[in-house]
Protein backbone atom coordinates (compact mmCIF):
# COMPACT_ATOMS: atom_id res chain seq x y z
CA UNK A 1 26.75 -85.45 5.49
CA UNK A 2 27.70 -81.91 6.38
CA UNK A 3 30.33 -82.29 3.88
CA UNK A 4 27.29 -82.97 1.16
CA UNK A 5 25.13 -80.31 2.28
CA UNK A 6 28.04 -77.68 2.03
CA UNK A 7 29.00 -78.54 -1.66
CA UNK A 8 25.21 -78.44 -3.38
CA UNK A 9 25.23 -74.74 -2.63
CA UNK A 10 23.90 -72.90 -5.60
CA UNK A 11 25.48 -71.07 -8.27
CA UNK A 12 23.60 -67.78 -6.90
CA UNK A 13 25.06 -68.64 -3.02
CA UNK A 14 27.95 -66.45 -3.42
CA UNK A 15 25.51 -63.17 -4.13
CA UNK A 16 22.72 -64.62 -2.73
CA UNK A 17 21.89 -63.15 1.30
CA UNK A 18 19.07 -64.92 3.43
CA UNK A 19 18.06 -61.61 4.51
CA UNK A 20 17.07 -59.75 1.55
CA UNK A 21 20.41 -58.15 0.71
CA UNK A 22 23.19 -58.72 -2.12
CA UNK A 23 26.56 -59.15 -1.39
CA UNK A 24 28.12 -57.47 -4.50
CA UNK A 25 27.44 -53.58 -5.16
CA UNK A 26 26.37 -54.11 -8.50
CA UNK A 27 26.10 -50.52 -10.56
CA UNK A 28 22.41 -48.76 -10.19
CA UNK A 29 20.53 -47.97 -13.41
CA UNK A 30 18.84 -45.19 -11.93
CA UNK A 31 19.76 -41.58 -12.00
CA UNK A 32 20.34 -39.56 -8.39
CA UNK A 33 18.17 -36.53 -8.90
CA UNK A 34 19.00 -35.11 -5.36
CA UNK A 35 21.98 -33.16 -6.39
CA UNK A 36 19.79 -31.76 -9.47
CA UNK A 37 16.65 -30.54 -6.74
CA UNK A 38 19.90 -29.02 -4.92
CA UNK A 39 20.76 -26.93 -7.83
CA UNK A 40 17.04 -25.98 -8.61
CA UNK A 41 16.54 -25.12 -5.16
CA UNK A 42 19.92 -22.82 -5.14
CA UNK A 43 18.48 -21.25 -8.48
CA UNK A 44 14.80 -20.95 -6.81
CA UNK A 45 16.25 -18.89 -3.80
CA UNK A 46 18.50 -16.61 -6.44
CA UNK A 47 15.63 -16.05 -8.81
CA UNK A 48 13.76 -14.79 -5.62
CA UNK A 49 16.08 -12.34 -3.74
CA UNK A 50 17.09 -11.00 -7.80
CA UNK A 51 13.54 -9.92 -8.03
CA UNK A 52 13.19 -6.56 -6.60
CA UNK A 53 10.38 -6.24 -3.74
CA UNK A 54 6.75 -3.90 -5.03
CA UNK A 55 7.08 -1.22 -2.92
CA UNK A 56 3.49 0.19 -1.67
CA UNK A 57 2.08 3.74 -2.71
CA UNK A 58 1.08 5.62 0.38
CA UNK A 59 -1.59 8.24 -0.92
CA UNK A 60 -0.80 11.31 0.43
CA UNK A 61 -3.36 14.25 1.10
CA UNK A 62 -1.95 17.27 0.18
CA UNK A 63 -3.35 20.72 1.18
CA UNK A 64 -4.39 22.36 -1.83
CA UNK A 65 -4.14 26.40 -2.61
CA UNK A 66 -7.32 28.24 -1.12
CA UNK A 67 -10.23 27.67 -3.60
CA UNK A 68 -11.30 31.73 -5.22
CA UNK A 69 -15.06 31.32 -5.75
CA UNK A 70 -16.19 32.60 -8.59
CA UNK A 71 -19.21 34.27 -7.75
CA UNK A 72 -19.43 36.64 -4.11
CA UNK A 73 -20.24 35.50 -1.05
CA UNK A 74 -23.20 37.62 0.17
CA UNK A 75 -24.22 37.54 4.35
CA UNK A 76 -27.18 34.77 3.38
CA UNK A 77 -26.65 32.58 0.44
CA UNK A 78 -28.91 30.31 -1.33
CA UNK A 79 -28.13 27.10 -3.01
CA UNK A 80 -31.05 26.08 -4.82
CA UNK A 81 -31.72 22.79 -7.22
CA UNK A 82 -33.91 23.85 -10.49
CA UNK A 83 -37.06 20.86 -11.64
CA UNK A 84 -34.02 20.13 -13.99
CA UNK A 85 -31.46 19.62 -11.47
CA UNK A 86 -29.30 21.98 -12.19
CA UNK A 87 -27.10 24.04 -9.10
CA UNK A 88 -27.65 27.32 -8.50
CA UNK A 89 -25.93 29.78 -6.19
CA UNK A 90 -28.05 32.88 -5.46
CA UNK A 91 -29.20 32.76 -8.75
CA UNK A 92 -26.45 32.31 -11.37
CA UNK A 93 -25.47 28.96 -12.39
CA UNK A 94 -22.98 26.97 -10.63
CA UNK A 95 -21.59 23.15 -11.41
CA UNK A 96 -20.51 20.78 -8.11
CA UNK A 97 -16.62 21.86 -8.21
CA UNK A 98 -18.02 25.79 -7.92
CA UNK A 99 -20.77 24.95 -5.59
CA UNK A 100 -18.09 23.07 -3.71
CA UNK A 101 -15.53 26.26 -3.68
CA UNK A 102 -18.30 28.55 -2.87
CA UNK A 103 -19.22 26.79 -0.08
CA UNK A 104 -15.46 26.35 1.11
CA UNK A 105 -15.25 30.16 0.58
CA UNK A 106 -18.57 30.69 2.65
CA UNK A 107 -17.31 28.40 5.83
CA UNK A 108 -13.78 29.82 5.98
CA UNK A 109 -14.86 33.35 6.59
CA UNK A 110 -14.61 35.16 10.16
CA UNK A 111 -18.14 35.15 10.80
CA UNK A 112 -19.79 32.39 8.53
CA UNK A 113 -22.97 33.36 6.33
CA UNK A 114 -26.46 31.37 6.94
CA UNK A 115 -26.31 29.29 3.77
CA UNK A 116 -30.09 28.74 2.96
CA UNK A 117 -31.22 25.56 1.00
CA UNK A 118 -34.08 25.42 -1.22
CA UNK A 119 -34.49 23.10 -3.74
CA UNK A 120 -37.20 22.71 -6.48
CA UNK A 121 -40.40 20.64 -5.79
CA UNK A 122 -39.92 18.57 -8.87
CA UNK A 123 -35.98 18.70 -7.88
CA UNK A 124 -34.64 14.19 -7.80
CA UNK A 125 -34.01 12.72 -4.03
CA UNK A 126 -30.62 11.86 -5.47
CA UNK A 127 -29.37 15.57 -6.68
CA UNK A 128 -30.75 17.32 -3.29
CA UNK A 129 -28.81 14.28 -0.93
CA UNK A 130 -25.49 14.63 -3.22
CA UNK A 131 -25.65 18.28 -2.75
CA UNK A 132 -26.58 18.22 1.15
CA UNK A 133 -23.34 15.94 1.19
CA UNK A 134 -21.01 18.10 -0.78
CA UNK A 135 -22.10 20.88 1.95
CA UNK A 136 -21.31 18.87 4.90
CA UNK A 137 -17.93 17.63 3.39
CA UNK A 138 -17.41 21.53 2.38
CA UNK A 139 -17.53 22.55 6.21
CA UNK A 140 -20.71 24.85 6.15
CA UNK A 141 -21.81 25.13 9.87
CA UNK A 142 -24.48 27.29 9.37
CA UNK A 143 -27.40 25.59 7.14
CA UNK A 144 -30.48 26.14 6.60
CA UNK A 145 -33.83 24.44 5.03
CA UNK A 146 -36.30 26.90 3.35
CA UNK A 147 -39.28 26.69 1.09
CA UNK A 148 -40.35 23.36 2.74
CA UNK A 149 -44.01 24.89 3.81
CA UNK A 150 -44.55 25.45 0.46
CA UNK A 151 -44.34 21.49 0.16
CA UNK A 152 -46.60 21.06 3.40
CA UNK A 153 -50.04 19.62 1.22
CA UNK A 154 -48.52 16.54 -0.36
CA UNK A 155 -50.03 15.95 -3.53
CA UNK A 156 -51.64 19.27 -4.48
């Protein structure tokens, strides 16, 4: 009977494996694309180190020339703020940039003048603060409020 049961094998027996695999290497219809991600990867990493690198800017603070102010620098100084808000050093009209060099001027002198502000009582919040802050950022040491007891009886 073994002699029976070894000739009915099947047509398929000879490429036919019980566990799941063939015995012939038949050809693959598929492609191998791992050679191809090889070559994309090798251009990936050229296209990269080709690209030059963004270099930073590192801003720089240069020291400018001295600032010449255009109008003199007396021993007491006043900085006053017009209803309109317009600048005004001792009385002649100044913008920020000149308010800024005169006050520059004022603090690098030997023995620094009282610089005395007084600005209008119809003068904006915002002018007087942006022109106490140019001051400070000027360097004036010696500063001075005046004309605020004139603005001691709110509302009258």
């Amino acid at each position: 009977m073994t002699s029976l049961a070894t000739s009915r094998r099947s047509r398929f027996s000879e490429s036919y494996d019980p566990r799941g695999r063939h015995k012939k290497a038949s050809a693959m219809g598929e492609m191998n694309v791992t050679p191809f991600i090889d070559v994309l990867l090798v251009l990936l990493i050229m296209l990269m180190l080709a690209i030059p690198v963004q270099t930073h800017q590192t801003t720089v603070d240069l020291p400018s020339p001295p600032i010449k102010p255009i109008h003199p620098v007396l021993q007491e100084n006043t900085v006053f703020i017009t209803a309109n808000d317009d600048l005004l050093w001792n009385g002649s009209a100044v913008t920020s940039n000149q308010l800024r060099a005169q006050v520059t001027a004022a603090s690098a002198m030997e023995t620094e003048p009282l610089l005395r502000f007084e600005p209008a009582a119809l003068a904006s919040y915002d002018r007087s603060a942006r022109t106490i802050t140019l001051i400070k950022e000027s360097g004036a040491e010696s500063f001075a409020f005046v004309g605020n007891t004139k603005h001691r009886k709110f509302g009258h």
